[in-house]
C-alpha atoms as a PDB file:
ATOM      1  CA  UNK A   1      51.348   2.256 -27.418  1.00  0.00           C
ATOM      2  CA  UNK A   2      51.857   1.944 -30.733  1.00  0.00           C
ATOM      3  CA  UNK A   3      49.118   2.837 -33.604  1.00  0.00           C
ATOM      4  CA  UNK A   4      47.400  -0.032 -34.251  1.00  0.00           C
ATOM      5  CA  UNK A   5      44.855  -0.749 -36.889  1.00  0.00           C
ATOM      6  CA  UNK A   6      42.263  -3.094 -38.358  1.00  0.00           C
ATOM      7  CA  UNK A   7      38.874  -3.347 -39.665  1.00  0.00           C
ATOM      8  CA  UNK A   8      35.639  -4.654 -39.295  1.00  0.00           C
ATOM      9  CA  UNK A   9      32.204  -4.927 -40.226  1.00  0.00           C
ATOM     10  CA  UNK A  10      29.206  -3.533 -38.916  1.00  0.00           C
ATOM     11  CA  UNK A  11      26.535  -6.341 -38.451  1.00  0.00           C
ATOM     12  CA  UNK A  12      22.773  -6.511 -38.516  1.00  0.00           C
ATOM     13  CA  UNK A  13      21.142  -4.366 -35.086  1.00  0.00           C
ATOM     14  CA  UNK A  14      24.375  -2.594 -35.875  1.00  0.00           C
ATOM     15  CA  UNK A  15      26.727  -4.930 -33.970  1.00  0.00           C
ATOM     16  CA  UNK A  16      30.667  -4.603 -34.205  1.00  0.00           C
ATOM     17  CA  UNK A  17      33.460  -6.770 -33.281  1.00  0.00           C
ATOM     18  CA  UNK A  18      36.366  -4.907 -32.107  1.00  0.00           C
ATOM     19  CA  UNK A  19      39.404  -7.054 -34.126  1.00  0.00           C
ATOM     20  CA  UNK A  20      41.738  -8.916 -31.353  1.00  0.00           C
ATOM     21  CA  UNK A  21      44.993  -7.608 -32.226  1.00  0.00           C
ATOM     22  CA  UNK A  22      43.191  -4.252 -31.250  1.00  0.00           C
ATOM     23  CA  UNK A  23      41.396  -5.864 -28.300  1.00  0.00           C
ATOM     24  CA  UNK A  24      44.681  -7.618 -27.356  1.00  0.00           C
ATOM     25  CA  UNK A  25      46.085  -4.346 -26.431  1.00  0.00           C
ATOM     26  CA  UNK A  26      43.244  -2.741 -25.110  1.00  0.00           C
ATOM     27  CA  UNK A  27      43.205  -3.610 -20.828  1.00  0.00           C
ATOM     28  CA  UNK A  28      39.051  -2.466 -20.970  1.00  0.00           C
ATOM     29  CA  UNK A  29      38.033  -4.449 -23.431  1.00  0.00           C
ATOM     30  CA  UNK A  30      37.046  -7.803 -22.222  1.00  0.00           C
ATOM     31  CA  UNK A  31      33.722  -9.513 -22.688  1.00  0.00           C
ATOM     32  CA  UNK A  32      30.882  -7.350 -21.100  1.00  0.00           C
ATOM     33  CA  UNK A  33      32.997  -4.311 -20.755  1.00  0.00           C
ATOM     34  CA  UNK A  34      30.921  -1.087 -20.576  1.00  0.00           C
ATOM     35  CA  UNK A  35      32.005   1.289 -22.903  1.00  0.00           C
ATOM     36  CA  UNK A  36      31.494   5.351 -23.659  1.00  0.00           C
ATOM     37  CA  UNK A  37      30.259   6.326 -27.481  1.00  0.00           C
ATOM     38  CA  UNK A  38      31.033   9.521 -28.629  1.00  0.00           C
ATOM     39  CA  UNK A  39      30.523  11.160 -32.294  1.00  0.00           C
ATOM     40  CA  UNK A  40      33.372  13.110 -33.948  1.00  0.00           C
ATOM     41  CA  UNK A  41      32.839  15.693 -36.305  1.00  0.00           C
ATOM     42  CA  UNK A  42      29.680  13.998 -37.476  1.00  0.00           C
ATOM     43  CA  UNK A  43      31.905  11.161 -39.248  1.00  0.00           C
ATOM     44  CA  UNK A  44      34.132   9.336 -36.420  1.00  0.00           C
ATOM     45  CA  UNK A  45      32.979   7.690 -33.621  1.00  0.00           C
ATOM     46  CA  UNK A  46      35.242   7.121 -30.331  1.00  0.00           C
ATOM     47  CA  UNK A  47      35.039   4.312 -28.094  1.00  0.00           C
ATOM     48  CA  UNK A  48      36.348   4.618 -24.611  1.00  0.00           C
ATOM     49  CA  UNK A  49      36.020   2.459 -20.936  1.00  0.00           C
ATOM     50  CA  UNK A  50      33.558   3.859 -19.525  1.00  0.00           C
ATOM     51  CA  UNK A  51      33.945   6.415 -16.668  1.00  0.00           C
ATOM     52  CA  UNK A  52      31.434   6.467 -13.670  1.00  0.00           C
ATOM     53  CA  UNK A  53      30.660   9.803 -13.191  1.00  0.00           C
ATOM     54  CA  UNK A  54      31.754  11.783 -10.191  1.00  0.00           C
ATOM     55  CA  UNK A  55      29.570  11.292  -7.142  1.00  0.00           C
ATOM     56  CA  UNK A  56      26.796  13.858  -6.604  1.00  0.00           C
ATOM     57  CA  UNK A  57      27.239  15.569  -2.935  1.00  0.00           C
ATOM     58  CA  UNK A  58      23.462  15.826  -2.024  1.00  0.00           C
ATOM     59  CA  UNK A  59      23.792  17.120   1.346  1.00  0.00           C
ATOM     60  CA  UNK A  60      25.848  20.080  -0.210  1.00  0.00           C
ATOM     61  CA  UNK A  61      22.696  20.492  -2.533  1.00  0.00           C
ATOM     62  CA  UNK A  62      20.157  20.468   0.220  1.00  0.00           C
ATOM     63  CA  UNK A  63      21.728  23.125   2.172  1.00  0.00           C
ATOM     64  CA  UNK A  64      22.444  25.184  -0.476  1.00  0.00           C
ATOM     65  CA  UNK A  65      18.859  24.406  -1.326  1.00  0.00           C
ATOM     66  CA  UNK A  66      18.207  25.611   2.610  1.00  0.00           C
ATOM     67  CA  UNK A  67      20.376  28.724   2.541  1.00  0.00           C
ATOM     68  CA  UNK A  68      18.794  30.238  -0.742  1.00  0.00           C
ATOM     69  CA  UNK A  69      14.781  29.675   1.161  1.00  0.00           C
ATOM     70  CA  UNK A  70      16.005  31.384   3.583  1.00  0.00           C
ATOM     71  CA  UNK A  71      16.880  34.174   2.130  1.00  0.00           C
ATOM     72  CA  UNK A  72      14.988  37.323   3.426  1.00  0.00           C
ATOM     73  CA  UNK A  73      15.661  40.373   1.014  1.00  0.00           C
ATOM     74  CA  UNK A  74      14.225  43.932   1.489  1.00  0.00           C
ATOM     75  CA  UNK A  75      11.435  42.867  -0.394  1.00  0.00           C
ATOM     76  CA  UNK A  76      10.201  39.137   1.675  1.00  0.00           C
ATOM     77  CA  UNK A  77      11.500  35.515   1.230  1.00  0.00           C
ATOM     78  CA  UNK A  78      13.113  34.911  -2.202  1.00  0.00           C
ATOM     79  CA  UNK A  79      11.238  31.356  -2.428  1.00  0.00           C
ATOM     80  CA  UNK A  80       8.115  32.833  -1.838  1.00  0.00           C
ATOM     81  CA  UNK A  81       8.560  35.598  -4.627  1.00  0.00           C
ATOM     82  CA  UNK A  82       9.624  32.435  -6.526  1.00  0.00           C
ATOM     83  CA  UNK A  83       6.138  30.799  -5.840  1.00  0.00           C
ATOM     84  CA  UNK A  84       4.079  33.652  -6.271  1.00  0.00           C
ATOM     85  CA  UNK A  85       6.048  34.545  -9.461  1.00  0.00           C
ATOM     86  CA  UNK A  86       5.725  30.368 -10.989  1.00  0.00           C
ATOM     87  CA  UNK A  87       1.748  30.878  -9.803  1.00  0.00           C
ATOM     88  CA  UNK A  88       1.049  34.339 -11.656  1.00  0.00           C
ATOM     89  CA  UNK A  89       2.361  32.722 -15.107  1.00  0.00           C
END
């Protein structure tokens, strides 16, 4: 793709309209698109499609969650040291 550019101006509520020759090469930007923000260096900002994030494996979670209660170390159950420990502060 070639390095296209344009301007625009930022509108009251702080809307922007993307310039069509920009959007005319751009395959994510159609009417409603969601789209990622991101801040530069404190002066650019970056506008992307936006990504769903990766799906979270819960039952990986919960039985990591399982194996780590059931710990049983020299000194009792780690989640119970947890508890007491949380309580005592």
């Amino acid at each position: 793709m070639t390095d296209i550019r344009g301007t625009a101006i930022i509108r009251d509520r702080g809307q922007l309209t993307i310039p069509e020759k920009i959007r005319g090469v751009l395959k994510w930007s159609s009417p409603n698109s969601v789209v990622s923000l991101a801040t530069v260096s404190g002066n650019e900002l970056i506008i992307r499609p936006y990504e769903r994030q990766k799906v979270t494996d819960w039952m990986k979670i919960w039985e990591n969650i399982r194996k780590s209660r059931s710990y049983k170390g020299k000194r009792g159950n780690l989640s119970g040291f947890i508890v007491l420990d949380r309580e005592s502060h």
